[in-house]
Protein backbone atom coordinates (compact mmCIF):
# COMPACT_ATOMS: atom_id res chain seq x y z
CA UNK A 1 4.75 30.21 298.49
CA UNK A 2 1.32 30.61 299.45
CA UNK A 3 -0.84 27.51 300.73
CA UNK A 4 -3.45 28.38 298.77
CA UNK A 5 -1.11 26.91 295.45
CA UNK A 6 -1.84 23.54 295.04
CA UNK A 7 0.60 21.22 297.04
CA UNK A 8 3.25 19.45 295.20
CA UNK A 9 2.75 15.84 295.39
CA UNK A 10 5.74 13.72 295.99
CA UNK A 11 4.41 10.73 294.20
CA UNK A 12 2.66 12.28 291.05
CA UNK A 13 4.30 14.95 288.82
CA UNK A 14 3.83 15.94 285.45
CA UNK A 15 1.05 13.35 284.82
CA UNK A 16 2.81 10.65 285.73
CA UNK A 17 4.51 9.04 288.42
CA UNK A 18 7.97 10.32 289.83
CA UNK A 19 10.63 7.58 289.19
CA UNK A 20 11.35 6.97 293.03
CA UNK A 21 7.76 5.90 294.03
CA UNK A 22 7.17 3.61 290.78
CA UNK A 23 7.84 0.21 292.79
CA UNK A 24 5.27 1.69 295.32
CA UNK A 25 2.56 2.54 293.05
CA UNK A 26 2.58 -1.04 291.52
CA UNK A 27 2.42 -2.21 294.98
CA UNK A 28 -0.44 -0.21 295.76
CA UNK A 29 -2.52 -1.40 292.54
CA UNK A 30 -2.00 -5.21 293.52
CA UNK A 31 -3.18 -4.96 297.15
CA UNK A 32 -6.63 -3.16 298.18
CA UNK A 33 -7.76 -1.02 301.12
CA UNK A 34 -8.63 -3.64 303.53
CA UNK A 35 -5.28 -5.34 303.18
CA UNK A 36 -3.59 -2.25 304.21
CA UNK A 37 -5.90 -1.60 306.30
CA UNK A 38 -5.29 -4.81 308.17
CA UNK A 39 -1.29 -4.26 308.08
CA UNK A 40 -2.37 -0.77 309.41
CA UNK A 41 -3.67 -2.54 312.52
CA UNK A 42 -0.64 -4.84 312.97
CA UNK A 43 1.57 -2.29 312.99
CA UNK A 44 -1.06 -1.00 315.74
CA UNK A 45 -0.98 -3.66 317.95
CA UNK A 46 2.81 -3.96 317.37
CA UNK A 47 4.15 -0.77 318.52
CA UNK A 48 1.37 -1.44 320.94
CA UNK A 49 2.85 -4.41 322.50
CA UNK A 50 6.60 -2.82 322.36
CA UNK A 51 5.38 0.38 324.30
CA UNK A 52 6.35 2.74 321.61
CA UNK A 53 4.30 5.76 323.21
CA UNK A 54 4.18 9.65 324.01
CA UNK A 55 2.45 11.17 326.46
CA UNK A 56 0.34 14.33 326.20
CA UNK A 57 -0.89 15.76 329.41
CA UNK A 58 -3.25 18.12 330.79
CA UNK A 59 -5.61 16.88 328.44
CA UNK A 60 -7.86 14.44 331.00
CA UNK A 61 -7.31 10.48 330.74
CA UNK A 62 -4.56 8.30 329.84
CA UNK A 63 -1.75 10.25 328.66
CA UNK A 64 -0.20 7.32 326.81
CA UNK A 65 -0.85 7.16 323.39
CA UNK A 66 0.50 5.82 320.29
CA UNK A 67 1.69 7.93 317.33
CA UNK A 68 -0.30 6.80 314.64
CA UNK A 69 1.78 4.59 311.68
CA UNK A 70 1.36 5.16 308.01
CA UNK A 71 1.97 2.37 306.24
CA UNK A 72 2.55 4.05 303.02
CA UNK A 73 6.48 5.35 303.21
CA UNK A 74 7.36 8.66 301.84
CA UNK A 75 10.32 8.38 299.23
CA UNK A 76 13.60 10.18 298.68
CA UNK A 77 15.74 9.59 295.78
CA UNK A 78 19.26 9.81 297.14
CA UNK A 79 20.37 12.32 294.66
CA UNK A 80 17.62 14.82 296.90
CA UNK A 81 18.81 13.55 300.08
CA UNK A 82 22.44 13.97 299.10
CA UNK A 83 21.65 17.69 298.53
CA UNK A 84 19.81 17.50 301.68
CA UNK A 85 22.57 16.30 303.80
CA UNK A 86 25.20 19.03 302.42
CA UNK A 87 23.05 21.73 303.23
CA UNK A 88 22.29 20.22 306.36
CA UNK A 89 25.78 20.00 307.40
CA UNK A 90 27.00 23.02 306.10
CA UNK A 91 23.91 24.73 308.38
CA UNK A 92 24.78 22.96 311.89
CA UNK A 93 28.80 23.58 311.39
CA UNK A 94 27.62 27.18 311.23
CA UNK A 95 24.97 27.28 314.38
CA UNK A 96 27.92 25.81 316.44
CA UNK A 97 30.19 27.92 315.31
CA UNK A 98 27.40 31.27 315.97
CA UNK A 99 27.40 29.30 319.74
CA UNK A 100 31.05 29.36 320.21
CA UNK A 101 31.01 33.29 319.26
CA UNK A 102 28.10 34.49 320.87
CA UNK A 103 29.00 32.53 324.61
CA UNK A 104 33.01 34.53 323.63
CA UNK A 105 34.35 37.01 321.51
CA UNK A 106 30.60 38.07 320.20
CA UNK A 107 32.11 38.71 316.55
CA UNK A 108 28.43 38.41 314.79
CA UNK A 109 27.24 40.66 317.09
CA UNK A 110 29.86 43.42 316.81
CA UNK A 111 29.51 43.21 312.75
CA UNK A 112 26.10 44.13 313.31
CA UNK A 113 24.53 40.90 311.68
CA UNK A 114 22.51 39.66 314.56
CA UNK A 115 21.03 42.51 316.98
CA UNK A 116 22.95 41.99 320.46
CA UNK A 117 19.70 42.55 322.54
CA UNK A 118 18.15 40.00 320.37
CA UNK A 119 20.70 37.12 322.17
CA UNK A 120 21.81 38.79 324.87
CA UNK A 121 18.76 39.47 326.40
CA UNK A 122 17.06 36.06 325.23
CA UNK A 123 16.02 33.71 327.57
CA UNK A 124 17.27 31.04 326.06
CA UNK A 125 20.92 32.75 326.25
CA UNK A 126 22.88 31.70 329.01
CA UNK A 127 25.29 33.90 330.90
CA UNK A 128 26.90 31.55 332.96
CA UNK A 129 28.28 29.79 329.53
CA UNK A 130 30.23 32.70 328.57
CA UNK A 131 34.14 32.58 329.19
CA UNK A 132 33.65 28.25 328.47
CA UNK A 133 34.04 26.62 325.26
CA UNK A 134 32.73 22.56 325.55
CA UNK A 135 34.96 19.89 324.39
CA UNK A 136 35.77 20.29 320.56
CA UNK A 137 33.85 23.61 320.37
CA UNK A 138 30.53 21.66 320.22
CA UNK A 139 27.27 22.83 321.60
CA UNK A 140 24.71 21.18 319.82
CA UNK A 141 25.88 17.47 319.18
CA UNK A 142 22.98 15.80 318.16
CA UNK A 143 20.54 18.57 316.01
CA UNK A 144 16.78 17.92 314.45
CA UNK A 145 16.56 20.42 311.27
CA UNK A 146 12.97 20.46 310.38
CA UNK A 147 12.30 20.44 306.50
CA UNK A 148 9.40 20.97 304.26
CA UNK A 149 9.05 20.62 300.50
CA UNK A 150 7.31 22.97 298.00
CA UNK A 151 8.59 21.73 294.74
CA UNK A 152 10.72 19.32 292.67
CA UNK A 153 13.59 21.13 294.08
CA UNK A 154 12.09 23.43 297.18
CA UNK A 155 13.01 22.46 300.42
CA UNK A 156 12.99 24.90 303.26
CA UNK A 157 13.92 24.91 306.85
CA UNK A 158 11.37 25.61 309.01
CA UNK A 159 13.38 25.42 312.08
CA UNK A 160 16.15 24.33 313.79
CA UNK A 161 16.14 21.69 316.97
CA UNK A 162 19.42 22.37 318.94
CA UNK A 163 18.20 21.94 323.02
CA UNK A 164 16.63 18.25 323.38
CA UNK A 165 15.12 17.00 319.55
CA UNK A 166 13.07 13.96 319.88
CA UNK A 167 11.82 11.71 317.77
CA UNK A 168 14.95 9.76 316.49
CA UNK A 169 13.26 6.07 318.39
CA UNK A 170 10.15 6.70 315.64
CA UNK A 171 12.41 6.61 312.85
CA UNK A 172 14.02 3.61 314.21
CA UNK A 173 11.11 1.72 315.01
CA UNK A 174 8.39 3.18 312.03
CA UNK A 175 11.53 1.60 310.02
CA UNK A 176 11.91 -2.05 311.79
CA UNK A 177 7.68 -2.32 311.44
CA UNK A 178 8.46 -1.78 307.60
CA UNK A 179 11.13 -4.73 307.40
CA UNK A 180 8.98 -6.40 309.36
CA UNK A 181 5.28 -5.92 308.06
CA UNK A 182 6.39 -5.77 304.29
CA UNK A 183 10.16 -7.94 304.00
CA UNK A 184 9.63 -8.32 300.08
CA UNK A 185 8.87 -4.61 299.49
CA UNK A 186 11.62 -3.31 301.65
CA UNK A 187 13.90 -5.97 299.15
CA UNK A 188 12.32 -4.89 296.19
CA UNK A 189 13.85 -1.21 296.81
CA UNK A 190 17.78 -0.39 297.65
CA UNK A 191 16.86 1.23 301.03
CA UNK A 192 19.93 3.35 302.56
CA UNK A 193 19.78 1.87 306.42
CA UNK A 194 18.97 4.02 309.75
CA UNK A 195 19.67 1.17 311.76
CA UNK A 196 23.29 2.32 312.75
CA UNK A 197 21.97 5.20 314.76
CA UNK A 198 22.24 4.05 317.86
CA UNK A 199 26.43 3.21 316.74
CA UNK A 200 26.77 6.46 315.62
CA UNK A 201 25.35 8.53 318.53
CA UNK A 202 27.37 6.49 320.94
CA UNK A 203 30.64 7.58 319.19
CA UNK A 204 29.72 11.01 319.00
CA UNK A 205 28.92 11.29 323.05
CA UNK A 206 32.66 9.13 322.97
CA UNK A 207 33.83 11.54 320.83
CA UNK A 208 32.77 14.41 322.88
CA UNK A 209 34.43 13.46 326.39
CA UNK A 210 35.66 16.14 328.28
CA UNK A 211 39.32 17.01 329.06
CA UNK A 212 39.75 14.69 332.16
CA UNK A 213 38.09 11.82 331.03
CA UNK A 214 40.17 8.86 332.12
CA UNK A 215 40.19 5.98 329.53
CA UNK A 216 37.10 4.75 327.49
CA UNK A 217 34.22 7.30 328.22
CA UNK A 218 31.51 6.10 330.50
CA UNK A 219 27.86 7.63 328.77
CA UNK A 220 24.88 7.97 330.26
CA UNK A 221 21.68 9.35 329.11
CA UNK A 222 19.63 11.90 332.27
CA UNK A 223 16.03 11.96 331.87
CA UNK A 224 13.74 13.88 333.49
CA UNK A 225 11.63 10.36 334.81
CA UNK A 226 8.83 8.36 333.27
CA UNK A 227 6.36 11.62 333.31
CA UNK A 228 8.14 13.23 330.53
CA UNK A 229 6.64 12.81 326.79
CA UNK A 230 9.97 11.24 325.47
CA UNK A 231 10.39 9.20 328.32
CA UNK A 232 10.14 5.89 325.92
CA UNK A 233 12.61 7.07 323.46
CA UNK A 234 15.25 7.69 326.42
CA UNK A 235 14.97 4.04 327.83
CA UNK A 236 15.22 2.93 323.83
CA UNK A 237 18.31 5.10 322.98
CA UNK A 238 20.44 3.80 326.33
CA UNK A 239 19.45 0.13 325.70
CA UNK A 240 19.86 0.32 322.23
CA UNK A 241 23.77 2.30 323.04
CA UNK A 242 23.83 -0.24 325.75
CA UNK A 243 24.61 2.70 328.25
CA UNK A 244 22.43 3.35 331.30
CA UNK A 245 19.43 5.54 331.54
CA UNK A 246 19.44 7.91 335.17
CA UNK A 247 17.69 10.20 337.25
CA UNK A 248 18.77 13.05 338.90
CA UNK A 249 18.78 10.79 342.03
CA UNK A 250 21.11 8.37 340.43
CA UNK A 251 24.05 10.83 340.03
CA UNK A 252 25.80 12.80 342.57
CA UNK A 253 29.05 14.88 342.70
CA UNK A 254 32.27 14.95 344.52
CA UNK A 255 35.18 17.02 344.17
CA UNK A 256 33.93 18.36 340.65
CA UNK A 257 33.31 14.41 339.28
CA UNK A 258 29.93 13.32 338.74
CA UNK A 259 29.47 9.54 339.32
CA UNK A 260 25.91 7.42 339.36
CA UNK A 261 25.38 5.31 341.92
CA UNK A 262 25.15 1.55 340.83
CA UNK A 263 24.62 -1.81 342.50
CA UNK A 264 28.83 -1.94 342.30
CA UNK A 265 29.87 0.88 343.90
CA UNK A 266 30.01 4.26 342.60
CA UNK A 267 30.98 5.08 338.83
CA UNK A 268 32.16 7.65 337.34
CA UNK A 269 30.13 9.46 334.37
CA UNK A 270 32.28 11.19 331.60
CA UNK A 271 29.11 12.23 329.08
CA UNK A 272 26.10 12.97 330.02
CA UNK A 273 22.89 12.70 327.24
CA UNK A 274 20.68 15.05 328.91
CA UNK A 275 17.19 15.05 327.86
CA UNK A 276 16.51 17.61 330.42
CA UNK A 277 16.12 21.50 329.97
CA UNK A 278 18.28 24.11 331.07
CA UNK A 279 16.25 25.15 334.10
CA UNK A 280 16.44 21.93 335.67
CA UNK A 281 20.40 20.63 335.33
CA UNK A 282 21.59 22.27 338.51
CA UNK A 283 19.70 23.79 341.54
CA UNK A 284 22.77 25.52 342.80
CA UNK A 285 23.57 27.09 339.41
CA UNK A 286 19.52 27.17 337.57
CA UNK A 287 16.52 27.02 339.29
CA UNK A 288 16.85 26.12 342.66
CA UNK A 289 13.19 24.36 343.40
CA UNK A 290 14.74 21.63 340.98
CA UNK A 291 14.45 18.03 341.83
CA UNK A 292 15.24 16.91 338.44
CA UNK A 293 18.63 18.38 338.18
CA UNK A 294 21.97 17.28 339.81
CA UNK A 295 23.44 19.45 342.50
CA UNK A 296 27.31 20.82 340.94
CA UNK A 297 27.30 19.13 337.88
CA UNK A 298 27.37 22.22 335.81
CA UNK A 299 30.72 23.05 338.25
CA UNK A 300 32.14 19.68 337.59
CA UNK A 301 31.17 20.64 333.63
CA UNK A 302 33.47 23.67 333.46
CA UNK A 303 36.24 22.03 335.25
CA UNK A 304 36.35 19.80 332.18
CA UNK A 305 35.58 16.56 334.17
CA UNK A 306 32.10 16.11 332.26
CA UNK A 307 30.54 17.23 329.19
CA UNK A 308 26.99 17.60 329.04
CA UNK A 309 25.10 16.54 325.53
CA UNK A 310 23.57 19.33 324.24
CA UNK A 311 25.30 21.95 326.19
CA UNK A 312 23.21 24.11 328.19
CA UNK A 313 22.25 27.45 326.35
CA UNK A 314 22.25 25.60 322.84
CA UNK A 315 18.77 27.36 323.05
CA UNK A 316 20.06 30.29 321.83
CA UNK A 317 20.44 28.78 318.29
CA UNK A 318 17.27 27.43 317.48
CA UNK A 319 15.14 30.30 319.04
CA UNK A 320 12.67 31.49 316.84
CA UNK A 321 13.88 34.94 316.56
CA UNK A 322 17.78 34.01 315.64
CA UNK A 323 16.50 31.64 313.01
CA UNK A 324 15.86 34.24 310.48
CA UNK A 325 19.82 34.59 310.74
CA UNK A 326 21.19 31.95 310.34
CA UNK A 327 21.86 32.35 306.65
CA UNK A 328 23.64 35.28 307.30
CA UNK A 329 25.81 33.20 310.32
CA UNK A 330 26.63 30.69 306.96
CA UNK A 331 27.96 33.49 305.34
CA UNK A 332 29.89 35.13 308.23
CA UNK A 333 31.76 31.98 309.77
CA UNK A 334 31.88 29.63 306.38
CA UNK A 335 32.26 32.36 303.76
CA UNK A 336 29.94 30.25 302.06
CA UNK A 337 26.17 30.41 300.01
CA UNK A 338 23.43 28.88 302.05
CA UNK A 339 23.04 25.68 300.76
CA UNK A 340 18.99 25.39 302.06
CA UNK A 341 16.75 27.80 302.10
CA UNK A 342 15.11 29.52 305.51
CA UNK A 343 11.39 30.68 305.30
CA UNK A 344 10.81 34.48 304.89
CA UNK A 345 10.07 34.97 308.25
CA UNK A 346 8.54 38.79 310.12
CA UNK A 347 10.15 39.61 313.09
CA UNK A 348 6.73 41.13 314.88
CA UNK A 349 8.93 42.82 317.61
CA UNK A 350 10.06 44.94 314.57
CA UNK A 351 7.37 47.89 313.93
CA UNK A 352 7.28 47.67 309.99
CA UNK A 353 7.30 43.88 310.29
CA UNK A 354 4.40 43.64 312.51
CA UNK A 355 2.32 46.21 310.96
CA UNK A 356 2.34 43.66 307.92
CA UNK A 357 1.57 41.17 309.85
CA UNK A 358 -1.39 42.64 311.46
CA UNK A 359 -2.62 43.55 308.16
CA UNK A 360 -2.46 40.05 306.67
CA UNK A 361 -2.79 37.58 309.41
CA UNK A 362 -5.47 35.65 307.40
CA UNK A 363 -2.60 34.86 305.14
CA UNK A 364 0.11 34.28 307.25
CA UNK A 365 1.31 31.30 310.06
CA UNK A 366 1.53 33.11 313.46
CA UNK A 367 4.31 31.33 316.04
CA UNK A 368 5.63 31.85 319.18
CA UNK A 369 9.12 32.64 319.20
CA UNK A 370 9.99 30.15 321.91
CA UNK A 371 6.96 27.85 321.14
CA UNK A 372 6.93 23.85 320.45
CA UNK A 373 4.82 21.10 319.57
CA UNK A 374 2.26 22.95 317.19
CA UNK A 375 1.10 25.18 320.28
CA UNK A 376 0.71 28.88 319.95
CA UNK A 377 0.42 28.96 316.89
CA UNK A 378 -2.14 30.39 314.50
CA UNK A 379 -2.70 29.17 310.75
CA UNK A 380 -3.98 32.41 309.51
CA UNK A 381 -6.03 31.00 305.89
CA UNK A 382 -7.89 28.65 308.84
CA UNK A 383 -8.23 30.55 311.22
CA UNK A 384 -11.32 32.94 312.43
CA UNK A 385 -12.02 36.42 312.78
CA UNK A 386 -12.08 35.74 316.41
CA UNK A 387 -8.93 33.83 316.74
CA UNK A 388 -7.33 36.27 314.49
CA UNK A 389 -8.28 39.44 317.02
CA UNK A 390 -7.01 37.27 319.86
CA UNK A 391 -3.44 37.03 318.18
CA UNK A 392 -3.44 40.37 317.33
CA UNK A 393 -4.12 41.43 320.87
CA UNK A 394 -1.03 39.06 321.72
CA UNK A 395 0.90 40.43 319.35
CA UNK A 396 0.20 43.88 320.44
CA UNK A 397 0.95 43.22 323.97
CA UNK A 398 3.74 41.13 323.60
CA UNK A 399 5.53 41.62 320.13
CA UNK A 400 9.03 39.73 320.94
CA UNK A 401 7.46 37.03 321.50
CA UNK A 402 6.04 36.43 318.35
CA UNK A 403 7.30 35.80 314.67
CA UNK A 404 5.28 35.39 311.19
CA UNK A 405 5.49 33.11 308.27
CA UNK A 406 3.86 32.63 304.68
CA UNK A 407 1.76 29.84 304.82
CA UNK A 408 3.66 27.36 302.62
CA UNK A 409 1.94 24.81 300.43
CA UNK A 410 3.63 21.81 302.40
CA UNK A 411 3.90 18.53 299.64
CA UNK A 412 2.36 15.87 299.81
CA UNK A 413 2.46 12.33 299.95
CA UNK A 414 0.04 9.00 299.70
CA UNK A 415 -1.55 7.83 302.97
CA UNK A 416 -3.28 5.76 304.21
CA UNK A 417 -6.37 7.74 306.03
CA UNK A 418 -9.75 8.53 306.51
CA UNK A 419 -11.67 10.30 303.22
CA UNK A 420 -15.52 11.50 303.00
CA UNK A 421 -16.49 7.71 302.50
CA UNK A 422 -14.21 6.10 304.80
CA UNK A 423 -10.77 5.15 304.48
CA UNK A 424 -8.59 5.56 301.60
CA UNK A 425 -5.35 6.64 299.88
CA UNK A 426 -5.15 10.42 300.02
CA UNK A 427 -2.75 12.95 300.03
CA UNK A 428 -1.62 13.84 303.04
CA UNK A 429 1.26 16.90 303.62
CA UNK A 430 4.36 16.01 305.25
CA UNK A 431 7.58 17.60 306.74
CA UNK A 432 10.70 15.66 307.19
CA UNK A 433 13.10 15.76 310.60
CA UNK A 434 16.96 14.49 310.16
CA UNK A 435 18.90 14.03 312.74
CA UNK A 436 22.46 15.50 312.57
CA UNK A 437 25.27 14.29 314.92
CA UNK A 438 28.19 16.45 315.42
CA UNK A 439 31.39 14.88 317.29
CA UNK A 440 34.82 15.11 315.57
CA UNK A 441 33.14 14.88 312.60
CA UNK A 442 29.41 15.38 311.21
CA UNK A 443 27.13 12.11 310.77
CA UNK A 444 23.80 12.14 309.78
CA UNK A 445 21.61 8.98 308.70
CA UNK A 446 19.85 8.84 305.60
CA UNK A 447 16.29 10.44 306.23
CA UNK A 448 15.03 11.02 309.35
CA UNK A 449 11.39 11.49 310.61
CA UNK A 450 8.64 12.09 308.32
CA UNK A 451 5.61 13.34 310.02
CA UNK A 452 2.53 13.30 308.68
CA UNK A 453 -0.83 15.39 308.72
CA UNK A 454 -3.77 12.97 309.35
CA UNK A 455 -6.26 15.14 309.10
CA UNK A 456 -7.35 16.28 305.59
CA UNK A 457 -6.29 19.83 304.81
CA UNK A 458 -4.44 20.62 307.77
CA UNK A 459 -0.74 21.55 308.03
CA UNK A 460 0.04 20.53 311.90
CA UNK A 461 1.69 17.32 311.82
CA UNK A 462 2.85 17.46 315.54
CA UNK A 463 2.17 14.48 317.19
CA UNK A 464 0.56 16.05 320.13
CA UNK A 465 -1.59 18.13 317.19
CA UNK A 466 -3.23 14.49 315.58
CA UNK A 467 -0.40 13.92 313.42
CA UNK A 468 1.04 10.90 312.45
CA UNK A 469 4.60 9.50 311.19
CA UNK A 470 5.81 7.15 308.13
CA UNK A 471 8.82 5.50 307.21
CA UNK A 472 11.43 7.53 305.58
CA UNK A 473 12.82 5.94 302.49
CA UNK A 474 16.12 6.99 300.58
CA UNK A 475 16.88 4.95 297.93
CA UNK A 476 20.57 3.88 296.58
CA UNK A 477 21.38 4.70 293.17
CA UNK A 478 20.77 2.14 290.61
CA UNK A 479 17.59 -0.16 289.76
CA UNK A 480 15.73 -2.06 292.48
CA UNK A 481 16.84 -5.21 293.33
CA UNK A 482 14.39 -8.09 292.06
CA UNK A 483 11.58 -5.45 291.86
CA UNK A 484 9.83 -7.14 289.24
CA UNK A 485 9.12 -9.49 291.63
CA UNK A 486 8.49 -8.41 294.90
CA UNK A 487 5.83 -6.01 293.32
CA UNK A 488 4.33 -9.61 291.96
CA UNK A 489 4.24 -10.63 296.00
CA UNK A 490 1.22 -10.91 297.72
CA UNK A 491 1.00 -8.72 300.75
CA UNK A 492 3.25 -10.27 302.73
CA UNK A 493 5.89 -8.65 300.66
């Protein structure tokens, strides 16, 4: 699984072209490079004009940017996503269930699966969420399981999202610029919608009201403000719910009820979205120099008259550390076989592990345990001897906090990008982000977000790394409809 084996490409195999991109290859042949070049820049000005941005900061100058669009969509035939979705399932019923155990009875722990001091002395574990279960013993309603492909049939999890995953208003969007930039392509292939993820997040938050909710739920979705990176994608998510989008300032709480002040009167808020970490939900029970936060919500949260979307210590499942467990949590809670494979991962507080990892960090993919966004992290084949000392120092001084990984030969799709003599269709690798929703039953829509690497060679396709996003296509079974001739279209189609 080393990246020095040449990348599977999605598109090509065995010297020809793989069935599911064969309406997109005969669409490529009929239009050049300056015709997608010029959709390239519509889909620019676009997302430009909608105000689909992130922001990145401590970096000098406008923090607002836009996620570059490829306009070449990555392909899944829906036999692959159907496995896909049945490992991914059988993988969040199992970190849920690993929650509702490790914040109660500690079962895992006792069987000696999981080492105790590894959660229970975790930052990300929460102590004042033992003795409470959340409505329907769910912690981590809406999940972001980050995939990568190595073969025809290799897909690994690279990690789990269970705190605050963003991302879902790209796949929304990168999806409505396809319909809109290319109608007679998007006809010309049975795509499995995404559309109906707003619908099916706003039953799951329904589905997740607490205890003393009185009537039809009243959801709401708490961001941190108009500072934070996601910021766009929370104001997209409430209009597109039709729910409203507060501040801390917009909710306060009496007698244990949380309500959010509105031009009406005061109203009372059964489920709570938070897009907000831990630290800042409540200065009285987390950090007390919050100003984000709501003072007594997490009270009026364990008297059952709110539940709060994901619940607060959900950290504890998608740590770093715990991830190279949670094929044995399938096994203890499901009685089941791991239906998706996790990434041999070193454990560098773990003296034999991090002796191996000191010895071969040229080869290996270096990662804080509790790091995000493609920072702290060191890709050991392109890295230097200098960079590689400075990790090893970390690692020396610090061991828990890091973990190591082969350095996987990530596949690769066609994009749309910048070669030695200007722009052209390259290969470009990829990793793949579903969204799984988890109320009374689990949803997920087909796909997710593909992100993209931009730059040639390199394996960081974070956003706030230079990486970009495409479309994420699963096709129905059966031929496509009139394909013959939408790949006869000119590029309008």
């Amino acid at each position: 699984m080393n990246e020095s084996r040449r990348a599977f490409d999605e598109m090509h195999a065995g010297g020809g072209v793989r069935p599911a991109y064969a309406g997109i290859e005969a669409w490529l042949k009929a239009h050049g490079l300056e015709a997608l070049a010029a959709k390239r820049a519509e889909a620019e000005a676009l997302f430009r004009r909608v105000g689909i941005t992130f922001a990145v900061y401590g970096e000098g100058g406008d923090p607002e940017r836009l996620i570059p669009f490829d306009v070449i969509p990555r392909i899944l035939a829906r036999q692959e996503w159907d496995r896909l979705a049945k490992g991914l399932t059988q993988r969040v019923k199992a970190l849920n269930m690993f929650m509702a155990d490790v914040y109660s009875k500690r079962e895992i722990l006792r069987a000696g699966l999981i080492p105790a001091s590894l959660v229970l002395q975790n930052e990300a574990f929460r102590p004042e969420m033992q003795g409470f279960t959340p409505p329907g013993g769910v912690y981590t309603h809406i999940s972001g399981i980050d995939l990568v492909r190595t073969g025809p049939d290799d897909f690994y999890v690279l990690e789990d999202n269970c705190r605050t995953p963003s991302g879902v208003s790209y796949m929304l969007e990168n999806r409505e610029a396809m319909l809109r930039l290319f109608p007679q392509l998007c006809a010309g292939h049975r795509l499995m919608p995404v559309g109906h993820y707003p619908e099916e997040l706003l039953e799951t938050l329904k589905e997740a009201a607490p205890p003393n909710c009185q009537g039809e739920p009243c959801v709401a979705i708490l961001t941190p403000g108009h500072y934070n990176s996601a910021y766009y994608e929370h104001c997209f998510l409430a209009d597109e719910m039709g729910v409203e989008v507060v501040e801390g300032f917009d909710l306060f709480v009496e007698d244990a009820v949380v309500y959010m002040r509105t031009t009406a009167g005061p109203k009372r808020v059964d489920v709570l979205y938070r897009r907000l970490d831990d630290d800042y939900i409540d200065p009285l029970v987390f950090r007390p120099d919050s100003m984000l936060g709501v003072p007594g919500i997490f009270a009026a949260y364990r008297a059952g008259n709110i539940t709060l979307a994901n619940a607060p210590g959900a950290g504890i499942a998608d740590d770093k550390a715990i991830y190279p467990f949670v094929p044995d949590m399938i096994r203890f809670y499901l009685d089941e076989a791991p239906l998706l494979q996790n990434v041999p991962t070193y454990l560098c507080e773990r003296e034999s592990d991090r002796a191996y990892v000191l010895e071969r960090m040229h080869e290996l993919v270096v990662k804080l345990a509790r790091g995000s966004g493609g920072y702290g992290m060191l890709i050991g084949p392109h890295s230097t001897a200098e960079q590689r000392e400075e990790f090893a120092r970390r690692i020396k001084a610090r061991p828990a906090d890091y973990i190591a990984q082969p350095t996987l030969a990530l596949s690769t799709v066609p994009t749309l990008a910048g070669t030695g003599d200007g722009t052209g269709i390259a290969p470009r690798h990829v990793d793949l982000r579903p969204y799984i929703l988890t109320g009374k039953d689990v949803r997920i829509v087909p796909g997710g977000l593909t992100r993209v690497a931009l730059r040639e060679g390199s394996l960081v396709v974070n956003s706030s790394q230079g990486g970009g996003t495409k479309d994420t296509w699963v096709l129905d079974d059966g031929p496509a409809p009139s394909q013959t001739q939408s790949q006869s279209q000119k590029m309008g189609g």
